[in-house]
PDB file of N, CA and C in Angstrom:
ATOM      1  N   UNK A   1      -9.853   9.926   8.390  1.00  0.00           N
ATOM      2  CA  UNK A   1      -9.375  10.471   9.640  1.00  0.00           C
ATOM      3  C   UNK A   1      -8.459   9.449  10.328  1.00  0.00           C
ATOM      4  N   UNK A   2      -7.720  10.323  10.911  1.00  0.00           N
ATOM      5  CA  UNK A   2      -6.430   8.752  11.503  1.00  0.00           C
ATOM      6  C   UNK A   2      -7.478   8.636  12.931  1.00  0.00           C
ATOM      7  N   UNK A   3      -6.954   7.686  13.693  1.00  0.00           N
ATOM      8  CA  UNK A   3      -7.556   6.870  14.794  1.00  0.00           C
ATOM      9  C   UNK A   3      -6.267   7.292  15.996  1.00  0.00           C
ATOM     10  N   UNK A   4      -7.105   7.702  17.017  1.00  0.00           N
ATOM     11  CA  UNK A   4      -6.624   8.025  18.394  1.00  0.00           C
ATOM     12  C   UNK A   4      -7.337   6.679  19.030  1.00  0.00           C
ATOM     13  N   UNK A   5      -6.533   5.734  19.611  1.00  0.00           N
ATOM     14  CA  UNK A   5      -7.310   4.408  20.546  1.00  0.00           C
ATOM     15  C   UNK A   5      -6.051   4.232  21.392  1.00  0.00           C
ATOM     16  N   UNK A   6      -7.208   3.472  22.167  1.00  0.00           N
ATOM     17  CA  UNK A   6      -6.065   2.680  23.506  1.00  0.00           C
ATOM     18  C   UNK A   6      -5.793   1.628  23.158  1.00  0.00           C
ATOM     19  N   UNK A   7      -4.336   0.959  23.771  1.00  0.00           N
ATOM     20  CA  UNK A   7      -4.138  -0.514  23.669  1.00  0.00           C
ATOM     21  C   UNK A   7      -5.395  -1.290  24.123  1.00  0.00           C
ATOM     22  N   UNK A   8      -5.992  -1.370  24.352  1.00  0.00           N
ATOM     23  CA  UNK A   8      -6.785  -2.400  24.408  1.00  0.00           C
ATOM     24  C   UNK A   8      -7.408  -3.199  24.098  1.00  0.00           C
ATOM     25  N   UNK A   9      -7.383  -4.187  24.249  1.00  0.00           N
ATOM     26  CA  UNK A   9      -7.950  -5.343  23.596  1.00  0.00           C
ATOM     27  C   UNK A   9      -8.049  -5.338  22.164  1.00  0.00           C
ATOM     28  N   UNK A  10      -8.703  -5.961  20.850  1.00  0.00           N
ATOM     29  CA  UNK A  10      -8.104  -5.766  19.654  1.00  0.00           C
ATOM     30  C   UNK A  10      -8.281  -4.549  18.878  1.00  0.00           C
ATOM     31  N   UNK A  11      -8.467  -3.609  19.978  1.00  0.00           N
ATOM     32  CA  UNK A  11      -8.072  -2.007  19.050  1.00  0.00           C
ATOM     33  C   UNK A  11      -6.264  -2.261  18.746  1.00  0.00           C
ATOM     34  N   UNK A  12      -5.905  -2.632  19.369  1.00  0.00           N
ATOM     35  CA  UNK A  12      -4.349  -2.659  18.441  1.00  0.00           C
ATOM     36  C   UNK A  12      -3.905  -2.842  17.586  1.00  0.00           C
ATOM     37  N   UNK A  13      -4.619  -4.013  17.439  1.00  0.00           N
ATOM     38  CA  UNK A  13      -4.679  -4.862  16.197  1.00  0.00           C
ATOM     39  C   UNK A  13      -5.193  -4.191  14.816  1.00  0.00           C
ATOM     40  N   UNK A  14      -5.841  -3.093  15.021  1.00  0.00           N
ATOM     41  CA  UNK A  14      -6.470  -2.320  13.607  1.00  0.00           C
ATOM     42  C   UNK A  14      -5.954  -1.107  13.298  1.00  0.00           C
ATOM     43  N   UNK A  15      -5.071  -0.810  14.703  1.00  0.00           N
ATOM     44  CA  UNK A  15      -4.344   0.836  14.579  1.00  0.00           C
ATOM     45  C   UNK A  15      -2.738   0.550  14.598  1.00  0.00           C
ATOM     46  N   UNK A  16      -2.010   0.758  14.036  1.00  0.00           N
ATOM     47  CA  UNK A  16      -0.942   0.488  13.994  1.00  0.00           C
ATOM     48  C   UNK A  16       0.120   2.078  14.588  1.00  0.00           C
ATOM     49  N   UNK A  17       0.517   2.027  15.413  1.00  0.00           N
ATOM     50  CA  UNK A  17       1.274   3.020  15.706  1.00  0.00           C
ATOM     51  C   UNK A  17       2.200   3.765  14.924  1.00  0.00           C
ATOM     52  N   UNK A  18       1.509   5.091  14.740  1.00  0.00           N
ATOM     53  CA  UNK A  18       2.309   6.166  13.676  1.00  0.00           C
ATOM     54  C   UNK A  18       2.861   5.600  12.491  1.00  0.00           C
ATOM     55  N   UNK A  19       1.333   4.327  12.154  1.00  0.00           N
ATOM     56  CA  UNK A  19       1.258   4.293  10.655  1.00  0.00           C
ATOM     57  C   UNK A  19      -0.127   4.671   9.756  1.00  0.00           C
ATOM     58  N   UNK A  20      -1.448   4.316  10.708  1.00  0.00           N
ATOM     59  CA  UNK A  20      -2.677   4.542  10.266  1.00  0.00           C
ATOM     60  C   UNK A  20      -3.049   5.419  11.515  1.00  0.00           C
ATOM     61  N   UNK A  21      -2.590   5.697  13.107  1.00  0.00           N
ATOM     62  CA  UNK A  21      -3.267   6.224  13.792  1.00  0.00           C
ATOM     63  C   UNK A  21      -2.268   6.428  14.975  1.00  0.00           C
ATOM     64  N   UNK A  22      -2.890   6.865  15.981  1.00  0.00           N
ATOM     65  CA  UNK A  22      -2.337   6.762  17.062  1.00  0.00           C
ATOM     66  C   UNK A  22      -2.310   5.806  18.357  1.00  0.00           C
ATOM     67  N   UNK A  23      -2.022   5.235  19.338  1.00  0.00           N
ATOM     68  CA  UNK A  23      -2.299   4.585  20.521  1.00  0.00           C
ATOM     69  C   UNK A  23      -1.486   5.123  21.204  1.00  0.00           C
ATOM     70  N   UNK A  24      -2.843   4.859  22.629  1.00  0.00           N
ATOM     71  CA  UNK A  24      -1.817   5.176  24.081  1.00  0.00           C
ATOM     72  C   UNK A  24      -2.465   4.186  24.971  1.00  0.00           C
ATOM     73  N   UNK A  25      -1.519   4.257  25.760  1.00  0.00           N
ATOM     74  CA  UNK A  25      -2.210   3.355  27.111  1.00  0.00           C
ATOM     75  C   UNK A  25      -2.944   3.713  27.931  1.00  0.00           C
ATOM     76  N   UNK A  26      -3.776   2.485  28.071  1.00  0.00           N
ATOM     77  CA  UNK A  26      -5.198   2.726  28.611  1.00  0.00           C
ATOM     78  C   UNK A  26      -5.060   3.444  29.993  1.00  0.00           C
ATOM     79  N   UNK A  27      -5.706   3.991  30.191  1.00  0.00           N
ATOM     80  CA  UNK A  27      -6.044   5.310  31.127  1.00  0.00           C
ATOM     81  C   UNK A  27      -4.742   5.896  31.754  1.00  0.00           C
ATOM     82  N   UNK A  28      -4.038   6.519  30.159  1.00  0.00           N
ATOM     83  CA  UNK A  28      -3.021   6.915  30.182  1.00  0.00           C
ATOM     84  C   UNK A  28      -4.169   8.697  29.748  1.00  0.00           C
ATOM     85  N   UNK A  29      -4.407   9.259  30.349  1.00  0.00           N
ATOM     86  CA  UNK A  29      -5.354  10.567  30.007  1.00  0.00           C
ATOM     87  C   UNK A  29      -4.261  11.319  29.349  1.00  0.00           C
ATOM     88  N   UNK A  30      -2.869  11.530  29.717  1.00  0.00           N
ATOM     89  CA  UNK A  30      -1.980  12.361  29.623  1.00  0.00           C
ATOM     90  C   UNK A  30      -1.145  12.382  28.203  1.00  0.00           C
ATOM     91  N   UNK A  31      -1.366  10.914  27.516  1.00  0.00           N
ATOM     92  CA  UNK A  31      -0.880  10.502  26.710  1.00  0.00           C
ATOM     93  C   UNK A  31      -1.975  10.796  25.826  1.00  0.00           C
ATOM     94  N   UNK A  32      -2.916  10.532  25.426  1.00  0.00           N
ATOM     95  CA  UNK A  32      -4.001  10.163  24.750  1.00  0.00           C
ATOM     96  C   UNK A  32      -4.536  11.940  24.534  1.00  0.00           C
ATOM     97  N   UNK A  33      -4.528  12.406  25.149  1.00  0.00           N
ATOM     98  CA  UNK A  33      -4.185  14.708  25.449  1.00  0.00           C
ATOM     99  C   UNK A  33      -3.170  15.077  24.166  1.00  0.00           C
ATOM    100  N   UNK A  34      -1.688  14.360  24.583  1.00  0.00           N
ATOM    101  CA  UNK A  34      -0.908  14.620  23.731  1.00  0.00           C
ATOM    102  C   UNK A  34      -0.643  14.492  21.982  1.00  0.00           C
ATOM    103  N   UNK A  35      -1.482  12.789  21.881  1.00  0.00           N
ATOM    104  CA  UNK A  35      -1.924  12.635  20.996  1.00  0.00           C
ATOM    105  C   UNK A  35      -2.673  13.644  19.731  1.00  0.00           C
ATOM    106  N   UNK A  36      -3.518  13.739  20.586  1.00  0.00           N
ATOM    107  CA  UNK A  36      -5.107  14.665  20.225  1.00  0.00           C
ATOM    108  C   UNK A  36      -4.717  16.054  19.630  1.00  0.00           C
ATOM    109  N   UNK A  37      -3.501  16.948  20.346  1.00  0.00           N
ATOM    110  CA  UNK A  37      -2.894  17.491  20.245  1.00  0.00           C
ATOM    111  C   UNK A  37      -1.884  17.398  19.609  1.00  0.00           C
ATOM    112  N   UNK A  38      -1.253  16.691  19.157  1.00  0.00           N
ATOM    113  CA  UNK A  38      -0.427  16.412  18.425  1.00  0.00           C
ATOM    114  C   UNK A  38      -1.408  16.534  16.548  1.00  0.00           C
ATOM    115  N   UNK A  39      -2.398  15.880  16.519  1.00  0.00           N
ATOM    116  CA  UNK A  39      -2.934  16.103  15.173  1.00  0.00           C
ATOM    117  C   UNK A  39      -3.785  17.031  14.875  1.00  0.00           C
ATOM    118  N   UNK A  40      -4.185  17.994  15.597  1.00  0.00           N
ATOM    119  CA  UNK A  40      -4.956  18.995  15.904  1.00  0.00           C
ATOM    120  C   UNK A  40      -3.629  20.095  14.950  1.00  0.00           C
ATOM    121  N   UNK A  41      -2.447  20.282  15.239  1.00  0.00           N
ATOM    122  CA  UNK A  41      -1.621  20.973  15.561  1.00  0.00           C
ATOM    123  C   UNK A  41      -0.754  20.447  14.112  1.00  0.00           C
ATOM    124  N   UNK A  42      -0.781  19.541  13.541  1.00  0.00           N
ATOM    125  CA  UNK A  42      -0.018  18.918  12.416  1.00  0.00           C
ATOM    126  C   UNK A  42      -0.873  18.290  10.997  1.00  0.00           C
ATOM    127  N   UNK A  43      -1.476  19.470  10.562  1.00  0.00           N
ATOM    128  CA  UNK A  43      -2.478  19.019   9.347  1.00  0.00           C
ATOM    129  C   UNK A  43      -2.000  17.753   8.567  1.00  0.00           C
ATOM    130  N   UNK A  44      -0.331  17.858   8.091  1.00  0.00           N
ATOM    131  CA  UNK A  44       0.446  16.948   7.042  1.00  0.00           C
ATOM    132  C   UNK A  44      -0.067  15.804   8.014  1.00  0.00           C
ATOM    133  N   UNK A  45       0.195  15.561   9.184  1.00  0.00           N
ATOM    134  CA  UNK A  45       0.698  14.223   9.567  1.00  0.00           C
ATOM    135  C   UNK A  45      -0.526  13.672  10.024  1.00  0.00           C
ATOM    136  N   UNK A  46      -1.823  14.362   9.814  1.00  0.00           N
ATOM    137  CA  UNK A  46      -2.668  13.832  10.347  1.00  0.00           C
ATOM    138  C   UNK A  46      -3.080  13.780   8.828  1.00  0.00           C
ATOM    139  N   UNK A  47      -2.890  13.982   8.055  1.00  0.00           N
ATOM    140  CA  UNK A  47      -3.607  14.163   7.028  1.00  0.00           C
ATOM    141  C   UNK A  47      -2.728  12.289   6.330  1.00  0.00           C
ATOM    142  N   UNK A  48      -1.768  12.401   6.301  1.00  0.00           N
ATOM    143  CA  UNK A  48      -1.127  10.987   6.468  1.00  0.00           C
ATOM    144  C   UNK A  48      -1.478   9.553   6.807  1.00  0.00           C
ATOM    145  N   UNK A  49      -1.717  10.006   8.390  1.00  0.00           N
ATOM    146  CA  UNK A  49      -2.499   8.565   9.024  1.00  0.00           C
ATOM    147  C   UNK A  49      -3.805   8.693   8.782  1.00  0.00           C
ATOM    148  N   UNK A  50      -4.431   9.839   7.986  1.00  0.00           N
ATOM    149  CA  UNK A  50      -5.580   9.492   7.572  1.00  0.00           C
ATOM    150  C   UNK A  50      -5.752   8.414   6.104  1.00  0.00           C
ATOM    151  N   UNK A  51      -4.685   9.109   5.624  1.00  0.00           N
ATOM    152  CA  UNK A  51      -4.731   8.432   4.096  1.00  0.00           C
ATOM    153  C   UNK A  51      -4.595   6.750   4.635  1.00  0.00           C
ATOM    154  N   UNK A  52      -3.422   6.737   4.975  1.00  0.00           N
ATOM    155  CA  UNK A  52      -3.290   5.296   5.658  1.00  0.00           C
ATOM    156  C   UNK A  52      -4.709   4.825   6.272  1.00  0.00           C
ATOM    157  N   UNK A  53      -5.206   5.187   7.319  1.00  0.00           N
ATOM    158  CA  UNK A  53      -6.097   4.532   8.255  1.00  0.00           C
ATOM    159  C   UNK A  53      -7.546   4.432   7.009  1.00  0.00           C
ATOM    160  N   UNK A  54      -7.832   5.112   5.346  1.00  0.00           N
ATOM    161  CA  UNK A  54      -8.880   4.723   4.695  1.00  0.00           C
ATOM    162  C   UNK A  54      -8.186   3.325   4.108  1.00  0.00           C
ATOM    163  N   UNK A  55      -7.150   3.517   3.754  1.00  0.00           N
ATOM    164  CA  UNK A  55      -6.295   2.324   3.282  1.00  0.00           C
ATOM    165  C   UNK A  55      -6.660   1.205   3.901  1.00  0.00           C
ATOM    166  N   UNK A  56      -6.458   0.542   5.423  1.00  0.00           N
ATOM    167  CA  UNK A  56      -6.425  -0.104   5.671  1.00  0.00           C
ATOM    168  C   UNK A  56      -7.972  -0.432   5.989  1.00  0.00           C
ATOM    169  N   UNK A  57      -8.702   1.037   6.277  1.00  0.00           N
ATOM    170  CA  UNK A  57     -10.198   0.176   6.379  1.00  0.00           C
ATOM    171  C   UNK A  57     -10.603  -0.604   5.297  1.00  0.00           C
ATOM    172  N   UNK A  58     -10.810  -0.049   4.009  1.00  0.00           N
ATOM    173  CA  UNK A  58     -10.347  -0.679   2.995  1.00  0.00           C
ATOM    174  C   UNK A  58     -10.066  -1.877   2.377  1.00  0.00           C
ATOM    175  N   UNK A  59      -8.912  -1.948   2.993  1.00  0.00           N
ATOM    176  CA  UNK A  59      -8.225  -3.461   2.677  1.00  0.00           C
ATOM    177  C   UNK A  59      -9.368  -4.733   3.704  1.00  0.00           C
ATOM    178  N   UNK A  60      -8.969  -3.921   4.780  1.00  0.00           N
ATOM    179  CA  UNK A  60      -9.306  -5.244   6.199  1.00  0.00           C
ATOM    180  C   UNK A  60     -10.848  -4.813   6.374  1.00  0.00           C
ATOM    181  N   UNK A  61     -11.332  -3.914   6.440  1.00  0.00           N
ATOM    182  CA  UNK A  61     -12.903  -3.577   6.897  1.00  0.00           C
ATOM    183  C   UNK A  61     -13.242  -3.657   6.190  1.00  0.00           C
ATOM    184  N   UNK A  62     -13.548  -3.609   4.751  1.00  0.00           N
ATOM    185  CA  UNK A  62     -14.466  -2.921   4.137  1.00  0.00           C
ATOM    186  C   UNK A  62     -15.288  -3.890   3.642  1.00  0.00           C
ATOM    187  N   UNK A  63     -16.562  -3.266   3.030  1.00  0.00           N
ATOM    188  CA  UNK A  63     -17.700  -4.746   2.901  1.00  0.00           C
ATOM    189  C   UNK A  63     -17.348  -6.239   1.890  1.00  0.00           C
ATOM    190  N   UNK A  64     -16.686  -5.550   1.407  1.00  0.00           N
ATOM    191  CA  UNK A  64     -16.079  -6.981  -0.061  1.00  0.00           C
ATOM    192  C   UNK A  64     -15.089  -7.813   0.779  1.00  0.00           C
ATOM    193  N   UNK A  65     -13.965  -7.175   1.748  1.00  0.00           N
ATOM    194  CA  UNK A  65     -13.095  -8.058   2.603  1.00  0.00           C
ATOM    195  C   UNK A  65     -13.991  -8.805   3.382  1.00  0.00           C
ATOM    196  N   UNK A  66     -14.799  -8.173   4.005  1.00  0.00           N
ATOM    197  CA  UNK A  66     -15.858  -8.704   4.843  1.00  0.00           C
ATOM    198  C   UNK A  66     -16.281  -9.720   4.847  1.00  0.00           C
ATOM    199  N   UNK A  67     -16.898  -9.576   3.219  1.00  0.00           N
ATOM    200  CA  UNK A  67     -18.204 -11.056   2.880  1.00  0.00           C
ATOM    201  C   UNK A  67     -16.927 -11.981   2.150  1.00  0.00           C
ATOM    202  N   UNK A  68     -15.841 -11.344   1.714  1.00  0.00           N
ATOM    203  CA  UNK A  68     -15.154 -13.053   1.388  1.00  0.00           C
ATOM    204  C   UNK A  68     -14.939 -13.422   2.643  1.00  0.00           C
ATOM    205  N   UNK A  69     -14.499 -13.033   4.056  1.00  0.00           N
ATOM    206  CA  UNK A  69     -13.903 -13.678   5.202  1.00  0.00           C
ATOM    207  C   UNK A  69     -14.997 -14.396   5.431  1.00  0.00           C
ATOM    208  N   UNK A  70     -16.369 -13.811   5.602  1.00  0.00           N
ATOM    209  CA  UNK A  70     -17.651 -14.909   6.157  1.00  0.00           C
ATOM    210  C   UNK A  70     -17.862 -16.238   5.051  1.00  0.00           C
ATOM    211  N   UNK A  71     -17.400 -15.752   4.293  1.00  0.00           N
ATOM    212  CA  UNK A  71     -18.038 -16.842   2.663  1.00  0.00           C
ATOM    213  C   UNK A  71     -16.343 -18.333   3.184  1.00  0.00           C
ATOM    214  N   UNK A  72     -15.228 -17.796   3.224  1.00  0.00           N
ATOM    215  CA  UNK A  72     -14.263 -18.388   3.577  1.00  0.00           C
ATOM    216  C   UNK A  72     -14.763 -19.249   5.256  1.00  0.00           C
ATOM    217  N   UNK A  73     -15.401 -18.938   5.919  1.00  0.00           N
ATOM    218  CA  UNK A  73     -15.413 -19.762   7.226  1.00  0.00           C
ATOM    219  C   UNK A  73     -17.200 -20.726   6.878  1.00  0.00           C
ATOM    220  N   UNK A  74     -17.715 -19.780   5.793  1.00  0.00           N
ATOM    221  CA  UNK A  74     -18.633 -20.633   5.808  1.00  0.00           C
ATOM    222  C   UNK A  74     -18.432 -21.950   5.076  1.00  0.00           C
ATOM    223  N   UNK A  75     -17.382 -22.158   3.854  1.00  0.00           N
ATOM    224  CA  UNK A  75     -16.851 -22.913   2.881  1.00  0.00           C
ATOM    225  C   UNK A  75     -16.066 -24.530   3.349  1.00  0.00           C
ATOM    226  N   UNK A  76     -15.818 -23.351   4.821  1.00  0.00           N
ATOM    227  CA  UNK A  76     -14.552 -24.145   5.498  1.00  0.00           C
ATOM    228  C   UNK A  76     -15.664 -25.127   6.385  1.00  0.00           C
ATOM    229  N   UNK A  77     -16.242 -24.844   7.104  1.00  0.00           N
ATOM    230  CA  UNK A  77     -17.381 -25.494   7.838  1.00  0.00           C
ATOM    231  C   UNK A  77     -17.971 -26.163   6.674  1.00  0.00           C
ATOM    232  N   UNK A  78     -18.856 -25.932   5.572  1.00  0.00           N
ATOM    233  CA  UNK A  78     -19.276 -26.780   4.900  1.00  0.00           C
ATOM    234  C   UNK A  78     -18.517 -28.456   4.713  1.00  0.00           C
ATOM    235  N   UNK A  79     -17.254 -27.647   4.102  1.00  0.00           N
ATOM    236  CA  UNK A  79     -16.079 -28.745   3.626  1.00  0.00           C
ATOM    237  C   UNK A  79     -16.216 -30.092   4.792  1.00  0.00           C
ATOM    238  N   UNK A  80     -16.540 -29.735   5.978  1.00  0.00           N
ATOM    239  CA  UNK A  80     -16.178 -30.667   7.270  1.00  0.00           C
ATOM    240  C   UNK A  80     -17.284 -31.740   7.417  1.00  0.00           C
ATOM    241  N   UNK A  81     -18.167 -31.773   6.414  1.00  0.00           N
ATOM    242  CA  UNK A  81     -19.164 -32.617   6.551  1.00  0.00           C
ATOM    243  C   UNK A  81     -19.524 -33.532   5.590  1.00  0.00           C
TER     244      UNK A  81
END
């Protein structure tokens, strides 16, 4: 499913605008309506930033990215001693 979020804080950082999802500005109600509506109304294009938005969970979320990032800061801390 693609992602409807607000700029805020590091939701930006994981939704990329009309590539994996959507964003609007925060307590932008009017925007974030349009959105909603917008993929409600456009199977292809939601069907799109969905493909994208498993992609990137995927890549960046998913449990194997995960445990190398913790295994990488734990390696790195070890190294310092």
């Amino acid at each position: 499913m693609p992602i409807v979020s607000s700029d805020a804080g590091g939701l930006k950082e994981a939704v990329q605008h009309e590539v994996n999802g959507l964003l609007f500005q925060t307590g932008n109600d009017d925007m974030l309506t349009a959105h909603l509506n917008q993929l409600l109304e456009d199977e292809a294009y939601r069907g799109l930033l969905g493909k994208q938005a498993r992609k990137f969970a995927l890549a960046h979320r998913g449990l194997d990215s995960m445990v190398k990032r913790v295994l990488q800061v734990y390696r790195k801390e070890m190294s310092k001693t």
